[in-house]
N, C-alpha and C. Protein backbone atom coordinates (compact mmCIF):
# COMPACT_ATOMS: atom_id res chain seq x y z
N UNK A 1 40.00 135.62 44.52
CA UNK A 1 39.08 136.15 43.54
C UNK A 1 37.69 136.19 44.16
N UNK A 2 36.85 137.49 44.17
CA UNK A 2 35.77 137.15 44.53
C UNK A 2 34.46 136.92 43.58
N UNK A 3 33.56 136.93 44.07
CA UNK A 3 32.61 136.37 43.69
C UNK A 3 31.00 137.27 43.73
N UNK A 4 31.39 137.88 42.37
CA UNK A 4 30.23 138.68 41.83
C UNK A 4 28.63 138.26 42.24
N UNK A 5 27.83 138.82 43.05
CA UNK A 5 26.11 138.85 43.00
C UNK A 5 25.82 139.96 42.83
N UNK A 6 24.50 139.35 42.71
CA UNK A 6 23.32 140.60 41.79
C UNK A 6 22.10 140.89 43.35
N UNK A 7 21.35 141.59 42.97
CA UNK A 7 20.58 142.18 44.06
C UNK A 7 19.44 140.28 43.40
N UNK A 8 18.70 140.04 44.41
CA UNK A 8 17.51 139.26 44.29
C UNK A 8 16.42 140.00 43.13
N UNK A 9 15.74 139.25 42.70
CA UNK A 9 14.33 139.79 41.81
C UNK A 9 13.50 139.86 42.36
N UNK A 10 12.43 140.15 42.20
CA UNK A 10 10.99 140.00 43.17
C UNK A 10 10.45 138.53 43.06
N UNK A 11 10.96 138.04 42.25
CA UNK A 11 10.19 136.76 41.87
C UNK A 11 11.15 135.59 42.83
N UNK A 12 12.46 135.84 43.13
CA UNK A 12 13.55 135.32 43.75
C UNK A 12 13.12 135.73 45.16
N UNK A 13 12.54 136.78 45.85
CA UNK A 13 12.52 137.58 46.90
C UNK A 13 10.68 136.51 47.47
N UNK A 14 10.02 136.47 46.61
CA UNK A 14 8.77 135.95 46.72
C UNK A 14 9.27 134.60 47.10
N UNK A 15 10.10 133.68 46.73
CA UNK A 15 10.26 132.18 46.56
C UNK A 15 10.60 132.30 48.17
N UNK A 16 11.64 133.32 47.95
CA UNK A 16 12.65 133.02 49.27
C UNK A 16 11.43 133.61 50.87
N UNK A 17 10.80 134.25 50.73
CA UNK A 17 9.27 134.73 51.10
C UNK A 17 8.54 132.99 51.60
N UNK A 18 8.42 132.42 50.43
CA UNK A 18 7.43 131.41 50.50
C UNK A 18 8.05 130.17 51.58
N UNK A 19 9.86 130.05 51.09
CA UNK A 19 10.17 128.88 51.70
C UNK A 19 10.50 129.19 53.22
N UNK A 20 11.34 130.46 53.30
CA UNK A 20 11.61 130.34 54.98
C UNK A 20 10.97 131.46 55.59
N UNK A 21 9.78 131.80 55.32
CA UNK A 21 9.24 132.53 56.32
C UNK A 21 8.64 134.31 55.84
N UNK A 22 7.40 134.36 56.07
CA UNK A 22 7.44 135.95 55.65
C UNK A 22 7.97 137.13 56.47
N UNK A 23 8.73 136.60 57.86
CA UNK A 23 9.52 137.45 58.82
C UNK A 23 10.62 137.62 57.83
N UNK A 24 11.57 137.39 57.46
CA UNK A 24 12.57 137.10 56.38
C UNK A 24 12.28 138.18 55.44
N UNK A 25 10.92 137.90 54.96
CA UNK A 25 10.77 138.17 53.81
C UNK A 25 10.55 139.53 53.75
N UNK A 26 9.57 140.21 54.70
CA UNK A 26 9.68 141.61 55.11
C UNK A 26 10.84 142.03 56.05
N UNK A 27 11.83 141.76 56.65
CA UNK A 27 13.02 141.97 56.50
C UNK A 27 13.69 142.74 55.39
N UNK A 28 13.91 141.91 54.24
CA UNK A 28 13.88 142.08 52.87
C UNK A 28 13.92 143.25 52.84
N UNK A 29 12.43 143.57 52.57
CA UNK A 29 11.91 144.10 51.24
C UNK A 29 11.14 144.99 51.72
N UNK A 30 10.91 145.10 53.17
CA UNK A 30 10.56 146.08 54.11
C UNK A 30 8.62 146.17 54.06
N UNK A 31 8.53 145.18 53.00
CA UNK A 31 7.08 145.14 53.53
C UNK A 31 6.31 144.71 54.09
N UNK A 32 5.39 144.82 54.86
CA UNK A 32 4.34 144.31 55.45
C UNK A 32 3.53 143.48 54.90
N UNK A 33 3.60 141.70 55.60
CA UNK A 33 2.77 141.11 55.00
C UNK A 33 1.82 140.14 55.93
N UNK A 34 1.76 140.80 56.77
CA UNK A 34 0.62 140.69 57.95
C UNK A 34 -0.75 140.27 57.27
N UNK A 35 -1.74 139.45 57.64
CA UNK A 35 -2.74 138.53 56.80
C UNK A 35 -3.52 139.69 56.63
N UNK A 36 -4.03 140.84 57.49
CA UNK A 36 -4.66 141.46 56.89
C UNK A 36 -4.47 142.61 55.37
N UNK A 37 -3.31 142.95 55.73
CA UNK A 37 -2.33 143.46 54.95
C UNK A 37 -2.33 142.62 53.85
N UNK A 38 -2.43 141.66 53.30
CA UNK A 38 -2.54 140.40 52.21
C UNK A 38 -3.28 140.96 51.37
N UNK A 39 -4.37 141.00 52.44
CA UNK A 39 -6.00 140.40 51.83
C UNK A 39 -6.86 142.29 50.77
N UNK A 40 -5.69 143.02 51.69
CA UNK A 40 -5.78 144.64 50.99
C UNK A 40 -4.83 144.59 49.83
N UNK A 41 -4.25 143.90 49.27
CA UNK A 41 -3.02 143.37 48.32
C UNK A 41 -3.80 143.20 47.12
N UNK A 42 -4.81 141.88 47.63
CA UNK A 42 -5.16 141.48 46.22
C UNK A 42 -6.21 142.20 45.26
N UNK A 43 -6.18 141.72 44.06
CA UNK A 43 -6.69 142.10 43.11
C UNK A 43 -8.16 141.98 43.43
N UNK A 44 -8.74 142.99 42.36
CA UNK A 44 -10.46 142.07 42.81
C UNK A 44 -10.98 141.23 42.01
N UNK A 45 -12.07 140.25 42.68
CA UNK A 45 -11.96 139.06 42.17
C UNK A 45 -10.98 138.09 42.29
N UNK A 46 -10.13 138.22 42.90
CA UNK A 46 -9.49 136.93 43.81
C UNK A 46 -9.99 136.45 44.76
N UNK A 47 -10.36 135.59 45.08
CA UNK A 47 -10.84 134.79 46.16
C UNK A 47 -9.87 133.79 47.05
N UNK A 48 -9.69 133.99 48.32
CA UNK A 48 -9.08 132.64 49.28
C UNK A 48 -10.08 132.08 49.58
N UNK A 49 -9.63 130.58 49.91
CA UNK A 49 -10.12 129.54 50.41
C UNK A 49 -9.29 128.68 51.76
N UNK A 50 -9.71 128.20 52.31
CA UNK A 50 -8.82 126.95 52.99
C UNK A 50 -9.01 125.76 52.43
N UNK A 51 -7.73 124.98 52.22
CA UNK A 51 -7.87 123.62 50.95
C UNK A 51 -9.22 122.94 51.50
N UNK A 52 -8.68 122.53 52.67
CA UNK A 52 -9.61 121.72 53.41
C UNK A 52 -11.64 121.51 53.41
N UNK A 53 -11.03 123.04 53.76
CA UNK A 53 -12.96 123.53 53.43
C UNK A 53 -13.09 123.74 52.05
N UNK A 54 -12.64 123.24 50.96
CA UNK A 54 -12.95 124.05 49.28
C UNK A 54 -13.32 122.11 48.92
N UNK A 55 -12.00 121.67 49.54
CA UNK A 55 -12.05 119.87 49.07
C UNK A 55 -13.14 119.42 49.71
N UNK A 56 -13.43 119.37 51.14
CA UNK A 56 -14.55 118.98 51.83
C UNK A 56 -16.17 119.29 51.30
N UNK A 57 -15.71 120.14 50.63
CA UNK A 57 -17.05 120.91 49.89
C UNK A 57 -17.34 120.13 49.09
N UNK A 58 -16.54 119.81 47.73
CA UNK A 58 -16.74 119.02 47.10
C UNK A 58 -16.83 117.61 47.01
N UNK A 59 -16.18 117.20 48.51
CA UNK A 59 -16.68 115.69 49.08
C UNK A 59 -18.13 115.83 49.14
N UNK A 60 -18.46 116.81 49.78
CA UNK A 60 -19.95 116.57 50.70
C UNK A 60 -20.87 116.79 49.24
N UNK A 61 -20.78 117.26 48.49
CA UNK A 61 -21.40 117.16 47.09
C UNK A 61 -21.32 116.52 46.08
N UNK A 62 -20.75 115.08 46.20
CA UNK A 62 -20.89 114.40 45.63
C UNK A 62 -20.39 112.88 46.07
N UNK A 63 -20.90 112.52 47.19
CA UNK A 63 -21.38 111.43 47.63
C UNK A 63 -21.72 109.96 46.91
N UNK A 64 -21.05 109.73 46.51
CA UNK A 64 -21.11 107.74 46.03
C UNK A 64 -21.50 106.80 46.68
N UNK A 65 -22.44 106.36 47.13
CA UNK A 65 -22.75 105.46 48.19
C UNK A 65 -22.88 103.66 47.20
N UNK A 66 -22.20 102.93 48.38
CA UNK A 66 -22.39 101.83 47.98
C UNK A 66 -23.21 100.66 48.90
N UNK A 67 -24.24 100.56 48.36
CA UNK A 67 -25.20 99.64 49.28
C UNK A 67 -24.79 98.49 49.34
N UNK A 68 -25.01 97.87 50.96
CA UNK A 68 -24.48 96.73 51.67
C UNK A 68 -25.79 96.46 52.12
N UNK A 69 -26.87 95.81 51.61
CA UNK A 69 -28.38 95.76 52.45
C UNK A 69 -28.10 94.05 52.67
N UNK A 70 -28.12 93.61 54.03
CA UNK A 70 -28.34 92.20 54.41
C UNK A 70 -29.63 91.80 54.92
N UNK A 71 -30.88 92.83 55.05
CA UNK A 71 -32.09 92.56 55.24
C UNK A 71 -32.83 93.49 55.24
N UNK A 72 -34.37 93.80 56.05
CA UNK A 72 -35.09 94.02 55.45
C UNK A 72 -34.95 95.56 55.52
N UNK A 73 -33.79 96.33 56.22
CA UNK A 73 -33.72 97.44 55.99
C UNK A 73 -33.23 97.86 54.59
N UNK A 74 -32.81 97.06 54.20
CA UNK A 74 -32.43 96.75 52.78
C UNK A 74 -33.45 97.98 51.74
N UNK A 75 -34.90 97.25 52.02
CA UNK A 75 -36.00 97.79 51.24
C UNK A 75 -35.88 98.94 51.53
N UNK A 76 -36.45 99.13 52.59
CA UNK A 76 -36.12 100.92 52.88
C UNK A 76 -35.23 101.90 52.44
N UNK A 77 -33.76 101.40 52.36
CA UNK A 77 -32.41 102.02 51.51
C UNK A 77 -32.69 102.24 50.01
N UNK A 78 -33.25 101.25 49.30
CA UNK A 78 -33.50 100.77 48.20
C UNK A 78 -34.51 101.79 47.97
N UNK A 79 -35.72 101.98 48.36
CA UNK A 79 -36.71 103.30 48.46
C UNK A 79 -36.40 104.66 48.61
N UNK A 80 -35.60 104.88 49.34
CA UNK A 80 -35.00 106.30 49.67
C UNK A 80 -34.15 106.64 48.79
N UNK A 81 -33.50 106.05 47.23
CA UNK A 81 -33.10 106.24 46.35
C UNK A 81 -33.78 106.42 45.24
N UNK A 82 -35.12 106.22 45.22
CA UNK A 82 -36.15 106.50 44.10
C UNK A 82 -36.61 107.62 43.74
N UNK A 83 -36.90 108.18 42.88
CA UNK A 83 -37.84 109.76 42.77
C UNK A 83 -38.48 110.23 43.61
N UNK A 84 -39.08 109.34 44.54
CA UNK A 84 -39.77 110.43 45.85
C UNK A 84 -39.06 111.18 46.36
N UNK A 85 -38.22 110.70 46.86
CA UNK A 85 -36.89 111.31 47.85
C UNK A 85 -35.99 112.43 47.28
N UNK A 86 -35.74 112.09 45.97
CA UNK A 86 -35.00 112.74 45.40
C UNK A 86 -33.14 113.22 45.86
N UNK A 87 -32.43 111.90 46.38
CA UNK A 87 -31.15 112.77 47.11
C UNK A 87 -30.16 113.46 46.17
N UNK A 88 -30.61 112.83 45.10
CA UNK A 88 -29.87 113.80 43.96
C UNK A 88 -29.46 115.78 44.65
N UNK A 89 -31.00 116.09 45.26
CA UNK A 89 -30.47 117.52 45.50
C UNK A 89 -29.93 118.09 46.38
N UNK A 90 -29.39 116.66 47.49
CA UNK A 90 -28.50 116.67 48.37
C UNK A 90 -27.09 116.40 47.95
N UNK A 91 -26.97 116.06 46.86
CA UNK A 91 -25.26 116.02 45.91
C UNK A 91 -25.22 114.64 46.20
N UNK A 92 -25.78 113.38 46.55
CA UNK A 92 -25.79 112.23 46.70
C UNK A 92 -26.15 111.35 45.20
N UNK A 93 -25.77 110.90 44.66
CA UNK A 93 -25.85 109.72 43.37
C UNK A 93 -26.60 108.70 43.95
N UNK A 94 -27.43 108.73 42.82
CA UNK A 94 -28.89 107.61 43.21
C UNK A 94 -28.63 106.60 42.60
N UNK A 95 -27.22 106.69 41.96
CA UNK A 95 -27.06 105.53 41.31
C UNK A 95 -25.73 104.61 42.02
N UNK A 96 -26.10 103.65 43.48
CA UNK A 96 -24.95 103.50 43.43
C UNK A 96 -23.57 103.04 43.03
N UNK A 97 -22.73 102.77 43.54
CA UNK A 97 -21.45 102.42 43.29
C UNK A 97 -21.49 100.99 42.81
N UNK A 98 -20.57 100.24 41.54
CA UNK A 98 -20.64 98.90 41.48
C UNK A 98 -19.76 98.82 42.20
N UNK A 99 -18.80 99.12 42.55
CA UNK A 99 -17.64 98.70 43.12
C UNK A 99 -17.30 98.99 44.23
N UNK A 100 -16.51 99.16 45.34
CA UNK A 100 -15.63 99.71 45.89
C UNK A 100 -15.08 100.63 45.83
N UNK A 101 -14.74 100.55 45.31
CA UNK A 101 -12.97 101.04 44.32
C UNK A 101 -13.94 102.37 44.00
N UNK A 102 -15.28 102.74 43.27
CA UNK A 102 -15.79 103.87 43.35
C UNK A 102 -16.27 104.48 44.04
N UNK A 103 -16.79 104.31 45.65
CA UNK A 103 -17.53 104.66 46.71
C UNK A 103 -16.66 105.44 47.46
N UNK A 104 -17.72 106.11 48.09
CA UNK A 104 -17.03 107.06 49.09
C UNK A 104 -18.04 106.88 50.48
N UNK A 105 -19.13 106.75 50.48
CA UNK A 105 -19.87 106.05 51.44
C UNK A 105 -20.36 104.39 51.77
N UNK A 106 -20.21 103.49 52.46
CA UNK A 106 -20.77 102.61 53.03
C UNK A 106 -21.87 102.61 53.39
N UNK A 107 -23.10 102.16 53.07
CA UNK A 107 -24.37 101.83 53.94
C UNK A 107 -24.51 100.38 54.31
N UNK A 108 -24.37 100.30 55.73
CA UNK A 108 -24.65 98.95 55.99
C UNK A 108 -25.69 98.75 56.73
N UNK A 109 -26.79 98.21 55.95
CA UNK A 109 -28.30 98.09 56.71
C UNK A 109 -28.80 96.69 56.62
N UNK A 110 -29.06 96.20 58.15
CA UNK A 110 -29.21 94.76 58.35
C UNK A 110 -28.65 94.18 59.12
N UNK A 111 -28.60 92.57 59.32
CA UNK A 111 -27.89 92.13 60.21
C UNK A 111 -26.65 92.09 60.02
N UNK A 112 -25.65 91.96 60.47
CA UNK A 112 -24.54 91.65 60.22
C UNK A 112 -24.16 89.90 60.89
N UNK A 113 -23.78 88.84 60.25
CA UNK A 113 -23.15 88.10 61.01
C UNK A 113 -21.56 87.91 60.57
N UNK A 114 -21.46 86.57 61.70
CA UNK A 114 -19.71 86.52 62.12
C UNK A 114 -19.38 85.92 60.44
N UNK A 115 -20.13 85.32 59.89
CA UNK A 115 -19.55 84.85 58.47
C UNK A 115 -19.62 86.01 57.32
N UNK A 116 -19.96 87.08 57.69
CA UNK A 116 -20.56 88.15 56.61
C UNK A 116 -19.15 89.19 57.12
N UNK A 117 -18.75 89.10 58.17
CA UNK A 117 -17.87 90.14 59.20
C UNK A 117 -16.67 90.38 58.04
N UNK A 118 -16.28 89.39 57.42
CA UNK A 118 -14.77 89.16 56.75
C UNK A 118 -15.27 90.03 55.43
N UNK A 119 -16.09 89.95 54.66
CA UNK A 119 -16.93 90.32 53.48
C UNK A 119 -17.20 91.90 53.33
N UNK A 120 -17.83 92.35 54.44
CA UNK A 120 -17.79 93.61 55.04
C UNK A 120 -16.62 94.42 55.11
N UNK A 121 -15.61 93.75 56.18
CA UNK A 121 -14.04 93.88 56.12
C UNK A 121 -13.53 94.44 54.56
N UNK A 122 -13.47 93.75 54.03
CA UNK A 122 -12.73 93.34 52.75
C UNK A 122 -13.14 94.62 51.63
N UNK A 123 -14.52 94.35 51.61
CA UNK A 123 -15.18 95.91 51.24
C UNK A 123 -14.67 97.16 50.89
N UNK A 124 -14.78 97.48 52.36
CA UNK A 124 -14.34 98.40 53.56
C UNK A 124 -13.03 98.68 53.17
N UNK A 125 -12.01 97.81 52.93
CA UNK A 125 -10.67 98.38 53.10
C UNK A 125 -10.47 98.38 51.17
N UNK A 126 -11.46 97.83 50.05
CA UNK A 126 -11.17 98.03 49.03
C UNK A 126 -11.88 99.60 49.21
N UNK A 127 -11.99 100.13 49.11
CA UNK A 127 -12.57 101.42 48.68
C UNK A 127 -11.80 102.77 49.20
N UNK A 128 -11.47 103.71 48.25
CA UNK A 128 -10.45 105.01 48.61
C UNK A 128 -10.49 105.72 49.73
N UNK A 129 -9.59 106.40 49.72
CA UNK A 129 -9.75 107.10 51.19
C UNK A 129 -10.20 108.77 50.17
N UNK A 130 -10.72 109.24 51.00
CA UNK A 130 -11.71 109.25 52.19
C UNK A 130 -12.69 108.98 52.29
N UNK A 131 -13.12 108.00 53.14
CA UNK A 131 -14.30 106.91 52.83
C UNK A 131 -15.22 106.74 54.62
N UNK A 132 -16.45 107.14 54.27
CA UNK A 132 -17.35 107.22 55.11
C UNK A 132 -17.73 105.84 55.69
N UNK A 133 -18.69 105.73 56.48
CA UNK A 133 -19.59 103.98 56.98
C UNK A 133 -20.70 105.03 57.32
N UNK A 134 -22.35 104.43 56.86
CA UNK A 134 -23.21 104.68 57.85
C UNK A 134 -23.97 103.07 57.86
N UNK A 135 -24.13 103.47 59.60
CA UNK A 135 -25.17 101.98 59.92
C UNK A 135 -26.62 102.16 59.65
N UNK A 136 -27.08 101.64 58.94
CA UNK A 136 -28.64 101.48 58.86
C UNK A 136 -29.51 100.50 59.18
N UNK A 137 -30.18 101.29 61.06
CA UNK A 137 -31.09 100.31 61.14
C UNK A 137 -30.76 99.65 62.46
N UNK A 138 -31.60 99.13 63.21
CA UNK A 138 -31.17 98.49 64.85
C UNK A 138 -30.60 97.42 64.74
N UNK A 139 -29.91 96.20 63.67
CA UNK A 139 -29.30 95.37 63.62
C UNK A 139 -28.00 95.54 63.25
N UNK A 140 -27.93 96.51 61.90
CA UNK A 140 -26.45 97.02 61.70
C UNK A 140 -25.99 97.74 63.11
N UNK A 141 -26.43 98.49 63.79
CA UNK A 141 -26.13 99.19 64.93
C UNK A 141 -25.71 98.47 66.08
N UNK A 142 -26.53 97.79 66.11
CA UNK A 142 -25.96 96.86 67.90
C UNK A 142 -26.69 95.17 67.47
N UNK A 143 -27.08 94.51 66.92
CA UNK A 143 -27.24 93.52 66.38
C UNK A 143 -29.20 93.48 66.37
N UNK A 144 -29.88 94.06 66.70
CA UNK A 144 -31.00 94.22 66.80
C UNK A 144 -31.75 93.05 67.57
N UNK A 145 -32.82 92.59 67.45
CA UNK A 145 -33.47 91.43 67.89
C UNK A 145 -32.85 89.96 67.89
N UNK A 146 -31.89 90.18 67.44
CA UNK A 146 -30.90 89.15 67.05
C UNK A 146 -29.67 89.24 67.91
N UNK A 147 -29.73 89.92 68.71
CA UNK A 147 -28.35 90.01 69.31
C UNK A 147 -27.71 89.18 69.53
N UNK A 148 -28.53 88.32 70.86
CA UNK A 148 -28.44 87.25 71.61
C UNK A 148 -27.44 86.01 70.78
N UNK A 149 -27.88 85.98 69.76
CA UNK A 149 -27.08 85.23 69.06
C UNK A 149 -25.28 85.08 68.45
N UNK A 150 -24.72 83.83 68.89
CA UNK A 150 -23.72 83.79 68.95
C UNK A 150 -22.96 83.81 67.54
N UNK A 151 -24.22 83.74 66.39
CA UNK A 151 -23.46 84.26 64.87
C UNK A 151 -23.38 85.85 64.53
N UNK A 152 -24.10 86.31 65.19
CA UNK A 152 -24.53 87.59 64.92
C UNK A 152 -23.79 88.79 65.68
N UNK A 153 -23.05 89.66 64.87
CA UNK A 153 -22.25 90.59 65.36
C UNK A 153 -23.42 91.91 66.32
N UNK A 154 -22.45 92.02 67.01
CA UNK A 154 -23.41 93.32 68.30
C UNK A 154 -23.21 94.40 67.45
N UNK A 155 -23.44 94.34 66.37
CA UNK A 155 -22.82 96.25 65.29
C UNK A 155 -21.97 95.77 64.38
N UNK A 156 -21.77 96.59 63.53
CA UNK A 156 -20.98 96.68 62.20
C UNK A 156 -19.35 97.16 62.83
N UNK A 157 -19.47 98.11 64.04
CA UNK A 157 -18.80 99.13 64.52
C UNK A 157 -17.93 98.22 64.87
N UNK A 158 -17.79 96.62 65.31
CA UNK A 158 -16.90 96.07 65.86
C UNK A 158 -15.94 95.65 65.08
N UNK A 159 -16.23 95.83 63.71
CA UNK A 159 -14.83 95.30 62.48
C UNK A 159 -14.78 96.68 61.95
N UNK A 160 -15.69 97.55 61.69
CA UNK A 160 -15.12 99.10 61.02
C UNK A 160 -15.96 100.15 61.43
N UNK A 161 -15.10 101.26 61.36
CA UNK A 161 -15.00 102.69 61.96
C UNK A 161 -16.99 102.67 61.06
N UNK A 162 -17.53 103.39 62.20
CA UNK A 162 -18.97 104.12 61.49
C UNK A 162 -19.07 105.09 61.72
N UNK A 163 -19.42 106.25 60.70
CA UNK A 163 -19.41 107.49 61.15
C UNK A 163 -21.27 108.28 60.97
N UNK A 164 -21.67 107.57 61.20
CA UNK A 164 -23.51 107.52 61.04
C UNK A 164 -23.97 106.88 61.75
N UNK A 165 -25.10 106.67 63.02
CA UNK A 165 -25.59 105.75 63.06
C UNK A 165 -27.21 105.85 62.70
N UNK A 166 -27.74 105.68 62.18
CA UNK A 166 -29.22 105.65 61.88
C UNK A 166 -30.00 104.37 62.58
N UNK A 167 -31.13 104.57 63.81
CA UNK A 167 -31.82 103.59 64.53
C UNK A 167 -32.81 103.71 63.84
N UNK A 168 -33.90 102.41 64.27
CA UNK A 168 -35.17 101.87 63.46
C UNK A 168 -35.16 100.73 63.32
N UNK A 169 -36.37 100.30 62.74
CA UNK A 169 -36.08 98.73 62.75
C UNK A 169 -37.65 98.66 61.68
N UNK A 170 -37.65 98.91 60.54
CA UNK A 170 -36.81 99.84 59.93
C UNK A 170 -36.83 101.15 59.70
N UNK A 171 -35.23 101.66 59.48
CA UNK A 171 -36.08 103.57 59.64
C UNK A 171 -36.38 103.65 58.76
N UNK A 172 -37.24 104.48 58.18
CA UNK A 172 -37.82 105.01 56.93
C UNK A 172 -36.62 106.18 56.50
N UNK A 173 -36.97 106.12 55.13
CA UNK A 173 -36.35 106.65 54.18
C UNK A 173 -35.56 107.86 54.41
N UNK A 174 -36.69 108.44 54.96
CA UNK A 174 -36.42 110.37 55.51
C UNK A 174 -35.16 110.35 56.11
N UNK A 175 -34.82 109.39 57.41
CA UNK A 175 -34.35 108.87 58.45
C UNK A 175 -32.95 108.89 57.72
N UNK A 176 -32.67 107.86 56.34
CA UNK A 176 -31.83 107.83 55.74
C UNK A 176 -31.01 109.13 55.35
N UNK A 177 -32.13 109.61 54.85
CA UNK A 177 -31.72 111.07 54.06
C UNK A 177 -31.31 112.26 55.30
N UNK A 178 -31.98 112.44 56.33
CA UNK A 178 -30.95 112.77 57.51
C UNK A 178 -29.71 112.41 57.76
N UNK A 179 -29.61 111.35 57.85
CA UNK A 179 -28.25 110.40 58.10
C UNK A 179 -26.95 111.31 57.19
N UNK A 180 -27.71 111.27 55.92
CA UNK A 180 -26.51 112.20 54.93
C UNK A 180 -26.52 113.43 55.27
N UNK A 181 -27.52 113.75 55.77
CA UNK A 181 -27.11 115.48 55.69
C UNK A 181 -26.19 115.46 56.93
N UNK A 182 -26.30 114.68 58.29
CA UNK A 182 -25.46 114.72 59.24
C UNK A 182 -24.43 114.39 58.61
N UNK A 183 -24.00 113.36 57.95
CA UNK A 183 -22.75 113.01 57.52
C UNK A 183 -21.99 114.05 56.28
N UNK A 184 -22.65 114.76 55.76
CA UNK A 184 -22.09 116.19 55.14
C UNK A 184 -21.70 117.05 56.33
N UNK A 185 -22.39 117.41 57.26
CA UNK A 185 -21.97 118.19 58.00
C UNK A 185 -20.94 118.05 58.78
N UNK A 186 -20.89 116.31 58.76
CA UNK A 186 -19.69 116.32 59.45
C UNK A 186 -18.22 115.63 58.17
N UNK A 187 -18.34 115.58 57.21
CA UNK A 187 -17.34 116.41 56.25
C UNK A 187 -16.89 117.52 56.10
N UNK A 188 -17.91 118.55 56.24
CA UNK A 188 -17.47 119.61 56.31
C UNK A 188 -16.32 120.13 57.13
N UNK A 189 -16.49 119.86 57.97
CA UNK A 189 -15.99 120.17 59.81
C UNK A 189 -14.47 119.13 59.84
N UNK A 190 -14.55 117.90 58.80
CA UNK A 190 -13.26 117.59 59.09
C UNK A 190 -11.73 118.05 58.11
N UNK A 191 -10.56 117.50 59.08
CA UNK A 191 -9.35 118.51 58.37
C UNK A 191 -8.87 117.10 57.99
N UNK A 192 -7.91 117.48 56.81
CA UNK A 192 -6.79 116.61 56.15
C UNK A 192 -5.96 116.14 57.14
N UNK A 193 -5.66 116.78 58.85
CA UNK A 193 -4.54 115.66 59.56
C UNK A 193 -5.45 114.71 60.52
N UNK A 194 -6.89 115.09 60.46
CA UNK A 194 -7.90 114.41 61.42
C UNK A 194 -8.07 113.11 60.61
N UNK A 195 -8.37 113.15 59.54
CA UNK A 195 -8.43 111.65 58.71
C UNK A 195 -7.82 110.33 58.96
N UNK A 196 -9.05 109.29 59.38
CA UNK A 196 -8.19 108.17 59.46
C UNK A 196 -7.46 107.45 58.67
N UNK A 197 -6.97 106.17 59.06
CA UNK A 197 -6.53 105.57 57.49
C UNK A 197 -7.03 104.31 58.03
């Protein structure tokens, strides 16, 4: 006994299109679906995107930072969040993060020592992915005037990934607010398989 089929639908022809291949698929159905050929397809007012660059967009515009100040760059961080500065119109929240768990940026400005290292740590790995570090300041960076010292970490960089470094001792505010625009730019620029964990 055999076994009755029907021709495919377009909607059946599209699936089968999507899962194994649009060589297949124009095979088919004899059409051309070459990317430029697509893009003469659609309607107007459709718009493409790449996920990557549409999500990254909206990372880099809305920025959660959670302050880690262990000294006196501290003040300076603390200033560069006030009405002068205004980072609000950089997509940055002047209000930061209580938590972890809500941040998407790290600022760590100050010294770091070996008893603070675990604290930092702990932080660091509570907070979501995709989650930034910037160092603020010549002590977060390489241990500053303090190096020498055997409590005092040479950088933040030696327990977690930093993707900022901001020098000074202390930098001023501006300095800060650079720091983000570099660190947008380099959101922008990154892809979903480049991401660490």
């Amino acid at each position: 006994m055999g076994v009755a089929t029907r021709a495919p639908t377009d909607e059946q022809l599209t699936a089968v299109g999507k899962e194994v291949g649009l060589d297949v698929y124009a095979a088919r159905t004899g059409e051309d679906l070459r990317p430029e050929n697509l893009f003469a397809q659609l309607p107007k007012g459709v718009v493409t995107a790449n996920i990557d660059l549409l999500l990254n967009w909206g990372r880099k515009a809305s920025l959660w930072p959670m302050t880690f100040g262990l000294a006196c760059c501290a003040i300076e961080m603390i200033s560069s969040f006030m009405p002068t500065h205004d980072l609000d119109r950089f997509g940055i929240l002047t209000v930061p993060a209580a938590t972890p768990r809500q941040a998407d940026v790290m600022i760590v400005s100050g010294t770091v020592t070996t008893k603070m290292a675990p604290a930092v740590k702990r932080l660091y790995d509570q907070m979501p992915e995709p989650k930034w570090v910037i160092s603020m300041g010549g002590c977060a960076t390489c241990g500053g005037p303090y190096y020498r010292y055997p409590t005092v970490m040479q950088g933040v960089d030696q327990i977690i990934p930093v993707d900022v470094y901001i020098g000074g001792c202390p930098p001023r505010p501006e300095a800060l607010m650079q720091g983000f625009i570099d660190l947008q730019k380099r959101i922008l620029q990154e892809s979903s398989k480049d991401r660490r964990s």
